[in-house]
Protein backbone atom coordinates (compact mmCIF):
# COMPACT_ATOMS: atom_id res chain seq x y z
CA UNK A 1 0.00 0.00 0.00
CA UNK A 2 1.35 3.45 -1.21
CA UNK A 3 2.02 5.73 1.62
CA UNK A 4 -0.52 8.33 2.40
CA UNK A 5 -0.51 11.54 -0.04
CA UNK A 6 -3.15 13.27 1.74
CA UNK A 7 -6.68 14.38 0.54
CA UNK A 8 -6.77 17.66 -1.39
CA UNK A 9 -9.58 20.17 -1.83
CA UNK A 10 -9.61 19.15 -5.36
CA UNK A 11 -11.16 15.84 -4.34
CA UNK A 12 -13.59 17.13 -2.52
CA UNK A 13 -14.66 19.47 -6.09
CA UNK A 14 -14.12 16.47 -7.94
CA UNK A 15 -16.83 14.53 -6.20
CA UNK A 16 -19.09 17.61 -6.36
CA UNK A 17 -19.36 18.13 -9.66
CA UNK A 18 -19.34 14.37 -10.25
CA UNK A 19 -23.08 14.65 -7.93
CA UNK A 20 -24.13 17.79 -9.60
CA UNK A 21 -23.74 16.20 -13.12
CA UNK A 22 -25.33 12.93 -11.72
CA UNK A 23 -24.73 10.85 -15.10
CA UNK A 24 -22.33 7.76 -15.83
CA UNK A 25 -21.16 9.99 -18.91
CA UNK A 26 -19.37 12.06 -16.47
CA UNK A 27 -18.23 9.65 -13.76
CA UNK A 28 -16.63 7.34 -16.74
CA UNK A 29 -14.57 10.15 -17.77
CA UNK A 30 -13.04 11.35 -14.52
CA UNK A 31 -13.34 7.41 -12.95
CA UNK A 32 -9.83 7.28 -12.62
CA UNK A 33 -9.24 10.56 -11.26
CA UNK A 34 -11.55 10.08 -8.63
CA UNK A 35 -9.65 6.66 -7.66
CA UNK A 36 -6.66 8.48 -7.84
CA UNK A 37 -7.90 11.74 -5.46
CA UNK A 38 -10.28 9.46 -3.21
CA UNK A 39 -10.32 6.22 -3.35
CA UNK A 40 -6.37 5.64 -3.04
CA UNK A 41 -5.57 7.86 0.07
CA UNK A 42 -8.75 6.32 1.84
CA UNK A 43 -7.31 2.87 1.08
CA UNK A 44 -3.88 4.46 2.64
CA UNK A 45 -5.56 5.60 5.78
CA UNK A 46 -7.47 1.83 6.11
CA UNK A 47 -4.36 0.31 5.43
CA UNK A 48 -2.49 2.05 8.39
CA UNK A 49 -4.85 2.31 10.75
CA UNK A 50 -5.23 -2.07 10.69
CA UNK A 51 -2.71 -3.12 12.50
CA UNK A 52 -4.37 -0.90 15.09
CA UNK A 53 -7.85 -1.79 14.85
CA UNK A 54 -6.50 -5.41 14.88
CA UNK A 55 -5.53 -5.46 18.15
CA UNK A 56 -9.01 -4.01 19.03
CA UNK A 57 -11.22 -6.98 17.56
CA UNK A 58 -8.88 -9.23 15.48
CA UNK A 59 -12.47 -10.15 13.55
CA UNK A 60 -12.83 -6.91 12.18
CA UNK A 61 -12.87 -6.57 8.14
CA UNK A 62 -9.45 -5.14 7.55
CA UNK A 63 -9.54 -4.95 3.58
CA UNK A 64 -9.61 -1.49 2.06
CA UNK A 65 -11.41 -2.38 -0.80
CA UNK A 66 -14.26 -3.55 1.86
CA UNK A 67 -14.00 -0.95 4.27
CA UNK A 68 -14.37 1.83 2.03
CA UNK A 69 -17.81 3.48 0.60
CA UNK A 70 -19.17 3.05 -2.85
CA UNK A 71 -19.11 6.36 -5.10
CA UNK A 72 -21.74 5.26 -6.78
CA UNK A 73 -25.59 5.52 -4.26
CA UNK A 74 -27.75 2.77 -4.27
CA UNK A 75 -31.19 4.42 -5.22
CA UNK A 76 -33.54 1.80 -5.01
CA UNK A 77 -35.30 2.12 -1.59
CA UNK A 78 -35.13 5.90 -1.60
CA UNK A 79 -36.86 9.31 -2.61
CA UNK A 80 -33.37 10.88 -3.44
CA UNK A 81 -32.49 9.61 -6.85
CA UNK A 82 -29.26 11.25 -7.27
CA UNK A 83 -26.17 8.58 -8.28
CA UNK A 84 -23.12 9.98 -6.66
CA UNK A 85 -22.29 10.90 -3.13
CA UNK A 86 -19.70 13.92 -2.37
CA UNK A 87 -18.86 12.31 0.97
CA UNK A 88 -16.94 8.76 1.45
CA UNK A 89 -16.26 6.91 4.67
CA UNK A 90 -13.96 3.87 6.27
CA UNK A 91 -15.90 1.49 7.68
CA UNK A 92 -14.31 -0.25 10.49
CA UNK A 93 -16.22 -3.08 11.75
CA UNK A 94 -16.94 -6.69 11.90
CA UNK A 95 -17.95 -8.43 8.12
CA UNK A 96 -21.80 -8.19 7.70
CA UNK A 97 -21.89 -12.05 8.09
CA UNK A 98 -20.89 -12.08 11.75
CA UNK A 99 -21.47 -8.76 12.50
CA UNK A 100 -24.12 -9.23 14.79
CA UNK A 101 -24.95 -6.72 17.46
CA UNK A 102 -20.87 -5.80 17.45
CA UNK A 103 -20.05 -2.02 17.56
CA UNK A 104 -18.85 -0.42 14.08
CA UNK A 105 -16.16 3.04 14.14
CA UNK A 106 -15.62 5.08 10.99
CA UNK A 107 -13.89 8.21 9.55
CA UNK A 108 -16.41 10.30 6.82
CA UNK A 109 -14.78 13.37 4.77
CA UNK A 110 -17.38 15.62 2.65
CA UNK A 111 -16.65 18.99 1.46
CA UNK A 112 -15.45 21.42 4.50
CA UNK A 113 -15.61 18.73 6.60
CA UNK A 114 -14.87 15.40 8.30
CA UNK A 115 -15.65 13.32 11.37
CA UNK A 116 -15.00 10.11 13.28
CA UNK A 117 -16.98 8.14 15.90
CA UNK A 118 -18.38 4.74 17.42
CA UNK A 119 -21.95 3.51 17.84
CA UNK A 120 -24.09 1.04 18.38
CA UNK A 121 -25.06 -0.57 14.87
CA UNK A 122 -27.90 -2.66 15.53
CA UNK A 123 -30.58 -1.30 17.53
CA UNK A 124 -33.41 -4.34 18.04
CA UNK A 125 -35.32 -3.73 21.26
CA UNK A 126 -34.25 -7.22 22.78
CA UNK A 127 -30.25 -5.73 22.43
CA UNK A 128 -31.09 -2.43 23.86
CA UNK A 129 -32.96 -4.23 26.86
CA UNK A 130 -29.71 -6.23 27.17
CA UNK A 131 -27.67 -3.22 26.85
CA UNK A 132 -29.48 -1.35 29.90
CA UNK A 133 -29.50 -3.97 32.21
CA UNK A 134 -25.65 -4.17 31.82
CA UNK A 135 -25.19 -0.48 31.71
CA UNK A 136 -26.79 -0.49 34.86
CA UNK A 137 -24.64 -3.42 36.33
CA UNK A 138 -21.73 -2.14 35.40
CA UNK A 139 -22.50 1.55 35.37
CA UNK A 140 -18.38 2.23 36.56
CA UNK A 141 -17.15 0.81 33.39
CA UNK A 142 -19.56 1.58 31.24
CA UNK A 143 -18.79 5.46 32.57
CA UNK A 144 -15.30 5.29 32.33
CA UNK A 145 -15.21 3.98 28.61
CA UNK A 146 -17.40 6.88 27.66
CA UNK A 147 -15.14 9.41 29.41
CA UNK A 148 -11.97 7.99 27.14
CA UNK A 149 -14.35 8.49 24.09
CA UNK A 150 -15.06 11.84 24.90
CA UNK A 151 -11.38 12.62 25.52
CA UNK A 152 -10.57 13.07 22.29
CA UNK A 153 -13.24 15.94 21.70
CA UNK A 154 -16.70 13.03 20.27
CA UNK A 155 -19.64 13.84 21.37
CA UNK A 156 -22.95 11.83 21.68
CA UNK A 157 -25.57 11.86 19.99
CA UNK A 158 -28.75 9.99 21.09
CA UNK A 159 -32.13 9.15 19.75
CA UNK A 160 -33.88 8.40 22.92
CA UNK A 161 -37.76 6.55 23.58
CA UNK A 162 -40.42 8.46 23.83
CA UNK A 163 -41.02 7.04 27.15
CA UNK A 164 -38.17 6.17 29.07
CA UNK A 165 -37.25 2.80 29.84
CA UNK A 166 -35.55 3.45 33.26
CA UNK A 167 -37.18 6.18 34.24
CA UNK A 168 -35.17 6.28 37.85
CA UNK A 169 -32.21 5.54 36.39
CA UNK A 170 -28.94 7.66 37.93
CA UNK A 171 -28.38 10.88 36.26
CA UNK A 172 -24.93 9.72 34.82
CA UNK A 173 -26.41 7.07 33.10
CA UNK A 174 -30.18 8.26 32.53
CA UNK A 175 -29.72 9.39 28.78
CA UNK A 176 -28.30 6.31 27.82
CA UNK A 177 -30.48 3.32 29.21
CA UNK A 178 -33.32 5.84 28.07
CA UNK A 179 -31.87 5.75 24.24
CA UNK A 180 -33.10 3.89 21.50
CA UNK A 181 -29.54 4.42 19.34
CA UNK A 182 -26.51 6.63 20.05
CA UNK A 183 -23.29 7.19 18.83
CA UNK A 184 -20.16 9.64 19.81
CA UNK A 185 -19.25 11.45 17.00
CA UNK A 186 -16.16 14.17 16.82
CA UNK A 187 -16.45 16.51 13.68
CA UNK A 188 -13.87 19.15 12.14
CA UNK A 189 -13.86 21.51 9.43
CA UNK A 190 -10.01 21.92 9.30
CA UNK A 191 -9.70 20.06 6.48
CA UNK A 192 -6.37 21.22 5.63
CA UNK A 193 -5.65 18.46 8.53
CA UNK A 194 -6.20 15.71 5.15
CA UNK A 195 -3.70 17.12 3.03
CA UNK A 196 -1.06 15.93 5.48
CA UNK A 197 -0.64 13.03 7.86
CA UNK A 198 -1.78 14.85 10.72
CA UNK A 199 -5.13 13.38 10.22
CA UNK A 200 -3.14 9.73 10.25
CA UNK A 201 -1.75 10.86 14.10
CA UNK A 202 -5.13 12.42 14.98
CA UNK A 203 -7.14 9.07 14.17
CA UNK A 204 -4.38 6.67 15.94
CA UNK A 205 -5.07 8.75 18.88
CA UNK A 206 -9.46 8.65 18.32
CA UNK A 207 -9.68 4.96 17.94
CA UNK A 208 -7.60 4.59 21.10
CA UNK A 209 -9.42 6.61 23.05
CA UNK A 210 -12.61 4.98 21.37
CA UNK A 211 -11.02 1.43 22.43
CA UNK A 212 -12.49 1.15 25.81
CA UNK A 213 -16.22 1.88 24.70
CA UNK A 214 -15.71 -0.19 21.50
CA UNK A 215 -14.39 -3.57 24.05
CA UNK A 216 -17.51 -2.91 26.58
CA UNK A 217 -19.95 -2.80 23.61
CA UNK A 218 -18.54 -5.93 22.10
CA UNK A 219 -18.28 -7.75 25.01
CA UNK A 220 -22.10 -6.81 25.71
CA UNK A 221 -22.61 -8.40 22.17
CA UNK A 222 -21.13 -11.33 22.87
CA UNK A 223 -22.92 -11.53 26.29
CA UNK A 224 -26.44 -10.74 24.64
CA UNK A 225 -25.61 -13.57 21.78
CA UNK A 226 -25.03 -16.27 23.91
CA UNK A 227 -27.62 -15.70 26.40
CA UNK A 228 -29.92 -15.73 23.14
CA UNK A 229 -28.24 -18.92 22.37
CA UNK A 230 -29.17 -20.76 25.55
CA UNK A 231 -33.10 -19.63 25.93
CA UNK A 232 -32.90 -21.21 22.18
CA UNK A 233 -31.84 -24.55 23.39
């Protein structure tokens, strides 16, 4: 894998206009330019970061070619027809086929911006009842893992029930046992940050900091799919 050459501006125009014209005509022509801008550096930023996210969850999918969104939109279950995205993303998470209830991180860049985070990907209400009653048991952990995420500036962002689940649950805890889906999510509009390998440090030092949360989540996962595996037998 070619070292890193940063993401320019350019790219980011590139993709633009390659929306705005929204026809195969135009993304034929400027295919290869777009690999070259876009798809190459993201590959470059997968391929360093593995080693890393290896020691994390050896399972995860750890191919560029995998990790990496499509160009091209797949329009068939939505109102918004247009072919081409302007932003692109590393997955980093377990292949779909064992995925599971596991945890998924990722790193986005659109124009004049980009972001990183962790989240729950799976949100079926017999997880989330899981989830709470070990947030609640192990409310320390859970606490401290979500304090390491937050040290490198992510944020969360919740989608909580309309009526909450644990309604006397301790403040500390109370917006997440009460939440249908969250994630922690840190966003930046320096994007001069992707023209160099400053955004290469500044993600080694994210997914760290994400490690904790990512390890309780899986392990709650795990937990949840093999107490669903003995009320089967």
């Amino acid at each position: 894998m070619n070292a890193y050459k940063g993401i320019k501006p350019d790219a980011f125009w590139l993709l633009a206009q390659n929306r705005f014209n929204n026809s195969k005509e135009f993304y034929e022509a400027n295919k290869q330019k777009i690999r070259e801008l876009v798809i190459e550096p993201l590959k470059s930023i997968a391929a360093t970061l593995a080693d890393d996210m290896a020691k994390i969850d050896p399972e995860m999918n750890l191919e560029p070619a995998k990790m990496i969104s499509r160009i091209r939109r797949d329009t068939r279950f939505t109102h918004d027809k247009t072919f081409y995205r302007e932003n692109v993303w590393i997955s980093f998470m377990r292949p779909k086929a064992i995925l599971g209830h596991y945890p998924g991180m990722w790193f986005e860049a659109g124009p004049g911006f980009y972001s990183y985070g962790i989240g729950i990907l799976d949100s079926e209400p017999a997880y989330m009842a899981f989830f709470r009653k070990r947030v609640m048991a192990e409310s320390e952990k859970f606490l401290s893992a979500v304090a390491c995420a937050q040290s490198c500036g992510a944020v969360p962002e919740l989608v909580s029930y309309k009526k909450e689940k644990i309604p006397d649950a301790p403040n500390s805890i109370n917006k997440f046992v009460n939440a249908r889906e969250f994630y922690f999510i840190a966003k930046s509009d320096k994007i001069k940050n992707l023209e160099s390998g400053d955004i290469i440090s500044e993600l080694h030092r994210a997914y760290a900091a994400f490690t904790p949360l990512y390890i309780f989540l899986a392990q709650t996962a795990a937990a949840f799919k093999t107490a669903a595996t003995e009320v089967i037998q």
